[in-house]
Protein backbone atom coordinates (compact mmCIF):
# COMPACT_ATOMS: atom_id res chain seq x y z
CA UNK A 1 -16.81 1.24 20.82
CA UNK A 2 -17.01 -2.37 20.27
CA UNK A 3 -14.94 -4.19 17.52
CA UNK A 4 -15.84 -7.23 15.91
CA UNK A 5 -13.04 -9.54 14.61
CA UNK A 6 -14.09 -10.84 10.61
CA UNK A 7 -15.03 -14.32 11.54
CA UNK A 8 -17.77 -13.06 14.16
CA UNK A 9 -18.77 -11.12 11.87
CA UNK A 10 -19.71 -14.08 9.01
CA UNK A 11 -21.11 -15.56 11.36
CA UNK A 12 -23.30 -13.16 12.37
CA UNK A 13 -24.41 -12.33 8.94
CA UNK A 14 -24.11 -15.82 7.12
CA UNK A 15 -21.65 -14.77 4.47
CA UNK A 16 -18.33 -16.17 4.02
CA UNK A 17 -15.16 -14.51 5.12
CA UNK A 18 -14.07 -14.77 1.75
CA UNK A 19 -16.89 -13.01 0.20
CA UNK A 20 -15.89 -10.24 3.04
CA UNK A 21 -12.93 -10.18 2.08
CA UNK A 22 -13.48 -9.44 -1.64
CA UNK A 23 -15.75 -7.19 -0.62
CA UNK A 24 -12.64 -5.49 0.94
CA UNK A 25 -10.73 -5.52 -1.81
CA UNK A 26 -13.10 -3.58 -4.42
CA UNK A 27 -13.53 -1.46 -1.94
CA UNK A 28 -17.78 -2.04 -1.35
CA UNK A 29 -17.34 -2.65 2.67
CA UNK A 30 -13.71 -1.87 4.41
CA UNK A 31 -13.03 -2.54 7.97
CA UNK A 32 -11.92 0.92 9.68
CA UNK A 33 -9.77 -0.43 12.00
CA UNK A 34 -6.95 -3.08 11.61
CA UNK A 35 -4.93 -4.86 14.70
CA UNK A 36 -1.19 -4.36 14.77
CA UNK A 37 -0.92 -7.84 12.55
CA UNK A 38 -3.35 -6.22 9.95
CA UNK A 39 -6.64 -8.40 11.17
CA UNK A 40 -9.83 -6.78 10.25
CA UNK A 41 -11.95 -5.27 12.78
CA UNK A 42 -15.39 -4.11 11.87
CA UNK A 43 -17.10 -1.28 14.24
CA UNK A 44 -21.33 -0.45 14.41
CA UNK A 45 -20.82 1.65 10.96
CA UNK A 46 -19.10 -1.02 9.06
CA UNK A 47 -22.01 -3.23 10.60
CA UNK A 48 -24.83 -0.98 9.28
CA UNK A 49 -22.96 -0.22 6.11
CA UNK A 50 -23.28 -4.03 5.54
CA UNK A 51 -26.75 -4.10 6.37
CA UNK A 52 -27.32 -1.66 3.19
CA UNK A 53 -25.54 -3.79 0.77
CA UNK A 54 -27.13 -6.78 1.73
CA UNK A 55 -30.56 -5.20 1.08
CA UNK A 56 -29.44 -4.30 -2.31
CA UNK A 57 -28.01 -7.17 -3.14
């Protein structure tokens, strides 16, 4: 399973990491795994979880 760290992640998508990061925090996307220092790591779920609430944005 491949992880990818939040940063890559903006990047690959455009948005912010803040905007992932409120999305976080109301709960719309969570990361499902975290790194020992709490870093957010996104797997191909989280990905294509993203992928639907960009299309209904």
């Amino acid at each position: 399973m491949d992880l990818m760290k939040i940063g890559d992640l903006a990047k690959q998508t455009g948005l912010s990491i803040r905007t992932l990061h409120d999305d976080d925090e109301i709960r719309l996307l969570s990361s499902s795994h975290r790194t020992e220092a709490g870093h957010r790591l996104y797997d191909s779920r989280d990905i294509m979880r993203l992928q639907q609430i960009l299309s209904l944005r």
